[in-house]
Protein backbone atom coordinates (compact mmCIF):
# COMPACT_ATOMS: atom_id res chain seq x y z
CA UNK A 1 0.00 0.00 0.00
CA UNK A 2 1.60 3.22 -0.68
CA UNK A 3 1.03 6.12 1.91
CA UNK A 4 2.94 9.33 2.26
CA UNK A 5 2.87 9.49 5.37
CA UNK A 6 6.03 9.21 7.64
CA UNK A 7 6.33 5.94 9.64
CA UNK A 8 7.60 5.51 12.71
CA UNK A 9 9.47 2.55 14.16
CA UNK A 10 8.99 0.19 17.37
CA UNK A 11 9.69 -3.09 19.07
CA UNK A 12 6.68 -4.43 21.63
CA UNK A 13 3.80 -2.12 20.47
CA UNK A 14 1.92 -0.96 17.15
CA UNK A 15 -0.19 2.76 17.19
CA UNK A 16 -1.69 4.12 14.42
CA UNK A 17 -2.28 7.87 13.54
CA UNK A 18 -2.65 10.27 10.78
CA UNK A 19 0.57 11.98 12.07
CA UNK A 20 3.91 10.72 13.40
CA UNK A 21 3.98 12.74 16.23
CA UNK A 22 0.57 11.62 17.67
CA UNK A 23 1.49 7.98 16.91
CA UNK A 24 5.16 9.06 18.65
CA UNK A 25 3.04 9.87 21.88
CA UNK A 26 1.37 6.68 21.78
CA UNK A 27 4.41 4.72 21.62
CA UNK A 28 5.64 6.64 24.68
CA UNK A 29 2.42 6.37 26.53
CA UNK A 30 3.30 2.28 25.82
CA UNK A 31 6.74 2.64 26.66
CA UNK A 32 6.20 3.90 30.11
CA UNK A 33 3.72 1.49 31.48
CA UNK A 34 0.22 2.46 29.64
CA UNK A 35 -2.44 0.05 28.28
CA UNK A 36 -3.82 0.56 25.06
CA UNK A 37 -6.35 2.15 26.08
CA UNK A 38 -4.13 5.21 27.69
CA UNK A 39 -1.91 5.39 24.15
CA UNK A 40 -5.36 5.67 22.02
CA UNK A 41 -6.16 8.85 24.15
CA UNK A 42 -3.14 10.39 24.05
CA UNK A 43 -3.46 9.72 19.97
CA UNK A 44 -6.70 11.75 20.13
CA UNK A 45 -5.57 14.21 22.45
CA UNK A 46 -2.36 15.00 20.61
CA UNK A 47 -4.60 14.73 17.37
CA UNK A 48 -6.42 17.41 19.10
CA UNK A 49 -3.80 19.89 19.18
CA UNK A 50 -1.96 19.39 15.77
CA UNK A 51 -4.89 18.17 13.70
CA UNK A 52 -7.67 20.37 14.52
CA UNK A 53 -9.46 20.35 11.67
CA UNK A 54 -10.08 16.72 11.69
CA UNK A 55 -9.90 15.81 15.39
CA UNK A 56 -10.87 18.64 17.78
CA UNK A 57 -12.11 19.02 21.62
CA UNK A 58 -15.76 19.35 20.44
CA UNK A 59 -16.11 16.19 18.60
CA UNK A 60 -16.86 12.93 18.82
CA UNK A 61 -15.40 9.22 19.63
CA UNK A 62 -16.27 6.11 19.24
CA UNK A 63 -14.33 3.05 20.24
CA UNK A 64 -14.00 -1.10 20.35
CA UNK A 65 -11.94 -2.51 22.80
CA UNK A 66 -10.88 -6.47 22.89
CA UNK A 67 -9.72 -7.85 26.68
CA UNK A 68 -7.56 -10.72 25.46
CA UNK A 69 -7.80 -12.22 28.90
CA UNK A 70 -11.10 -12.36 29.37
CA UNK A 71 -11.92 -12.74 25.42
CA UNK A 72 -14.63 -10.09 25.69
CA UNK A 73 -15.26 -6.75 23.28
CA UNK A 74 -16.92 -3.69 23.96
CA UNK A 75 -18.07 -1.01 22.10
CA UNK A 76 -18.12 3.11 23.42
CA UNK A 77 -20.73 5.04 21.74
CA UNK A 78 -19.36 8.59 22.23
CA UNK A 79 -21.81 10.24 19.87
CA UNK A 80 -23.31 13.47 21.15
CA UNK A 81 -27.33 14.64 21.30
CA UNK A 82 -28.39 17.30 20.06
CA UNK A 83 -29.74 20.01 22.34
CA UNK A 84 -33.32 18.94 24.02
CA UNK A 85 -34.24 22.87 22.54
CA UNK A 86 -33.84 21.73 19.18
CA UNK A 87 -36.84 21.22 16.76
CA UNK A 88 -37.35 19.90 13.02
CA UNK A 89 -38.59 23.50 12.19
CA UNK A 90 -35.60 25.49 13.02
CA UNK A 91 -33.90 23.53 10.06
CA UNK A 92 -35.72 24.42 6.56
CA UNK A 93 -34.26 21.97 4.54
CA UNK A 94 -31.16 20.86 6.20
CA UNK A 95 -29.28 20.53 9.38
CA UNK A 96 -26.28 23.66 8.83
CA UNK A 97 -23.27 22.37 7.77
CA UNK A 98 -21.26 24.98 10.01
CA UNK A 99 -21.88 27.16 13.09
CA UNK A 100 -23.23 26.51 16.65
CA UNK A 101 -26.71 24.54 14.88
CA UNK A 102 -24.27 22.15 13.24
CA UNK A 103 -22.92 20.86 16.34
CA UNK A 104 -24.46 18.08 19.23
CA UNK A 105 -23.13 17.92 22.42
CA UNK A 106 -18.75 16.87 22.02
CA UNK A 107 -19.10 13.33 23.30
CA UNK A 108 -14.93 13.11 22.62
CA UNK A 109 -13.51 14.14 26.57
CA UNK A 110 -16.53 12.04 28.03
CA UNK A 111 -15.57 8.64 25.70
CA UNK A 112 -11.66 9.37 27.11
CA UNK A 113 -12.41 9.10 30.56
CA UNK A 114 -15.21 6.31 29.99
CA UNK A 115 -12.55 4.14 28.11
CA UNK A 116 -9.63 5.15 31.15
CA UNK A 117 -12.21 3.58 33.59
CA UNK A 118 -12.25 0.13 31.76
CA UNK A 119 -8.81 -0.22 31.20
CA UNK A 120 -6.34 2.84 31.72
CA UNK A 121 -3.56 2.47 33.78
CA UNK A 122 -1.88 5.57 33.98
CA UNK A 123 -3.24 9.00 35.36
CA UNK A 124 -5.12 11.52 33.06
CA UNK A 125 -1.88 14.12 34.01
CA UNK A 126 0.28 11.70 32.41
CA UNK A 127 -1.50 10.86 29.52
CA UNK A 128 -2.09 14.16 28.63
CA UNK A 129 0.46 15.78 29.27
CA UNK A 130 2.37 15.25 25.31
CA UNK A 131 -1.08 16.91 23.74
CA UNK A 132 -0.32 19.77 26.90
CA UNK A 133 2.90 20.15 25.95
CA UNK A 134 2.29 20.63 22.16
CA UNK A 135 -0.41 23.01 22.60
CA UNK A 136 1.92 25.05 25.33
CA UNK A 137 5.01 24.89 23.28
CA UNK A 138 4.24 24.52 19.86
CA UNK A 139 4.35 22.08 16.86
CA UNK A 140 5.60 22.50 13.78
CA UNK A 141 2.02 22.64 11.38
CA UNK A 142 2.30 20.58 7.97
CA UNK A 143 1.29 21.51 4.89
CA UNK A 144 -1.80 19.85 5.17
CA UNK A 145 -2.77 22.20 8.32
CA UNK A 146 -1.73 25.12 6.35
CA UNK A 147 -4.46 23.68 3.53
CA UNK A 148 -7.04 23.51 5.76
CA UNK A 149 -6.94 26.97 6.68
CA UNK A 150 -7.17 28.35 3.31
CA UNK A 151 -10.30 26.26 1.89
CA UNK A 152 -12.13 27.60 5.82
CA UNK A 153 -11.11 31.31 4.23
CA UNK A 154 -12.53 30.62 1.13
CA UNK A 155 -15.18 29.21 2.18
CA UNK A 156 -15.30 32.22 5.11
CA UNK A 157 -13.29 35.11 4.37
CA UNK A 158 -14.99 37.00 6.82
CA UNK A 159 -14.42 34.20 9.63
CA UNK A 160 -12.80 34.97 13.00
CA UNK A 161 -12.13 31.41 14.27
CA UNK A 162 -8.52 31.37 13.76
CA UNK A 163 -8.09 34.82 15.81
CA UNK A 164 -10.32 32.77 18.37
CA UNK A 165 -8.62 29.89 18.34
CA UNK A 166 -4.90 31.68 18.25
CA UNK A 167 -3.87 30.04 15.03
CA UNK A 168 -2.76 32.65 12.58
CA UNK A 169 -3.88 32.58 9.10
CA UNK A 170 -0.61 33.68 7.43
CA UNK A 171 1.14 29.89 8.78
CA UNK A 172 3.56 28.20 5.92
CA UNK A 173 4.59 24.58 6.20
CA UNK A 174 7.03 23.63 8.93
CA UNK A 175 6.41 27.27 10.88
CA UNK A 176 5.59 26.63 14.50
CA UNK A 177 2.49 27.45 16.65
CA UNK A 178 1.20 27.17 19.93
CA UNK A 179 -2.36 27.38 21.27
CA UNK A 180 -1.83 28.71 25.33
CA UNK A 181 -5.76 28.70 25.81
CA UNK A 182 -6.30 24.79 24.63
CA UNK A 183 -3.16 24.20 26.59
CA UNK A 184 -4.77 25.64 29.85
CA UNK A 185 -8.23 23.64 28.88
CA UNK A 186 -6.32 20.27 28.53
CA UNK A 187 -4.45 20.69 31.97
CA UNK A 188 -7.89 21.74 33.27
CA UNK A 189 -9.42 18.21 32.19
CA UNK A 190 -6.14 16.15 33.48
CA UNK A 191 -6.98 17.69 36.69
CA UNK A 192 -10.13 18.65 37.28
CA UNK A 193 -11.29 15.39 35.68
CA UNK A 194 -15.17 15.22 33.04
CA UNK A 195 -16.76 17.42 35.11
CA UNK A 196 -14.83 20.68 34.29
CA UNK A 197 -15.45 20.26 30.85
CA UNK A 198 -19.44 19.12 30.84
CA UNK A 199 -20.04 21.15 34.27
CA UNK A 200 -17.98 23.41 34.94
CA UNK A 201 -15.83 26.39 32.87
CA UNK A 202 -15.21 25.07 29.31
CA UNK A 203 -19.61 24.00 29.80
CA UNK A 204 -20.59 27.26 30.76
CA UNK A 205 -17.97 28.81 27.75
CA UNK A 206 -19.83 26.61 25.41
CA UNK A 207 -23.09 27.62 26.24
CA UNK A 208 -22.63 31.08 26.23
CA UNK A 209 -20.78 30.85 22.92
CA UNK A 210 -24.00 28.55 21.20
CA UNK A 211 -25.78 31.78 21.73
CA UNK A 212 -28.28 29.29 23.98
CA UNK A 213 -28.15 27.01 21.18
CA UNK A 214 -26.95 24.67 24.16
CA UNK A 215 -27.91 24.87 28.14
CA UNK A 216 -25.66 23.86 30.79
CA UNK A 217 -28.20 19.88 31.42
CA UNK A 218 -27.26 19.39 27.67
CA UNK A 219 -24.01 19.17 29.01
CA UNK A 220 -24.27 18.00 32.26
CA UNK A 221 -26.65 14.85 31.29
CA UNK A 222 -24.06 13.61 28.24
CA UNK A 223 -22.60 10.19 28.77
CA UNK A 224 -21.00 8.19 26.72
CA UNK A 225 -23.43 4.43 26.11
CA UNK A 226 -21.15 1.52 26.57
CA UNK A 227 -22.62 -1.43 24.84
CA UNK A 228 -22.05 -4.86 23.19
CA UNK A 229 -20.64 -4.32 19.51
CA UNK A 230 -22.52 -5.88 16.66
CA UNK A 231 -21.32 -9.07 15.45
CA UNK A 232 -21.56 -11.64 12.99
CA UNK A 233 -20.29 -14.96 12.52
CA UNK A 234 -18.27 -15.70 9.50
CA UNK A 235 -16.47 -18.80 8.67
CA UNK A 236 -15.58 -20.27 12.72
CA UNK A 237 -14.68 -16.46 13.18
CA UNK A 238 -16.76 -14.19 14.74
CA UNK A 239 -16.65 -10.42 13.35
């Protein structure tokens, strides 16, 4: 299969990531005592932070895990609801494609601590801490980060996410950034554990920012569904 992206080598482990230095966090997470479990969300937290266009704080998760000991899978439904103020007619034809109506409740931080509880190993701090680090003292973006902002300006040229966000718009391949207001959110959540992000500052930020689109129970009430994953049988294996 031919890929362009960069690979990165191991003994004793195997992570998988759309960017080497998320999958290098994993393997570190591995490397100093985590599960599985605590190197998949330091992926998506470093993913966070470097890739926010495609992985971002108020998204989603979903997850399978397999417990080779005990031979049993379960699946992590970290989809969000909408709001319970929503209604068919405030959409004419279609759900929005962008802005606060787009958007259910981020089901991503809930399905990270869900997962931790069934099989993490080390603390929140620790596993955190590389996506804290990036977002604190920079990364350097790729060009495919640099893409992304220019098709959101041409579809938005009047947009002020980026200013928002701190990312400047004027960002070339291989120039660095950092993001001190994400950093201080993810070293909120290590700490301060679900609840300060579905109860307590970043909740209240989010409502206020949805322009009531959102109310602080839409928040508080999310959990993330833990369930038994579909299967099917195929050939002696099961699917």
């Amino acid at each position: 299969m031919k890929t362009h992206r960069a690979n990165v080598l191991c003994r004793n482990g195997a992570v998988a990531a759309s960017q080497p230095l998320a999958v290098s966090a994993g393997l570190e997470t591995l490397r100093r005592g985590g599960t599985a479990i605590d190197a998949a969300i330091t992926v998506s937290a470093v993913l966070s932070v470097i890739e926010p266009g495609a992985s971002h704080l108020g998204g989603d998760a979903f997850v399978i895990t397999h417990d080779g000991a005990r031979k049993k899978q379960q699946a992590f439904n970290g989809s969000g609801e909408a709001p319970k103020g929503a209604s068919a007619d405030q959409f004419k034809t279609k759900i929005d494609h962008h802005g606060f109506k787009s958007a259910t409740v981020p089901g991503l931080v809930s399905t990270w601590f869900e997962i931790h509880a069934h099989g993490g190993n080390l603390s929140m701090q620790e596993i955190l801490q590389p996506a804290i680090d990036y977002a604190r003292d920079g990364f350097p973006v790729t060009s495919g980060f640099v893409r992304r902002i220019a098709y959101h300006l041409k579809q938005f040229p009047n947009t002020d996410l980026f200013e928002s966000l701190d990312i400047p718009t004027d960002l070339r391949a291989g120039d660095p950034i950092v993001q001190p207001n994400l950093a201080r959110s993810l070293e909120a959540i290590a700490r301060d554990g679900r609840a300060f992000f579905y109860e307590g500052d970043i909740a209240r930020a989010l409502v206020e920012s949805s322009d009531g689109w959102f109310d602080a129970s839409d928040l508080a009430r999310h959990r993330t569904r833990v369930l038994e994953p579909l299967k099917i049988d195929y050939r002696n294996f099961k699917i």
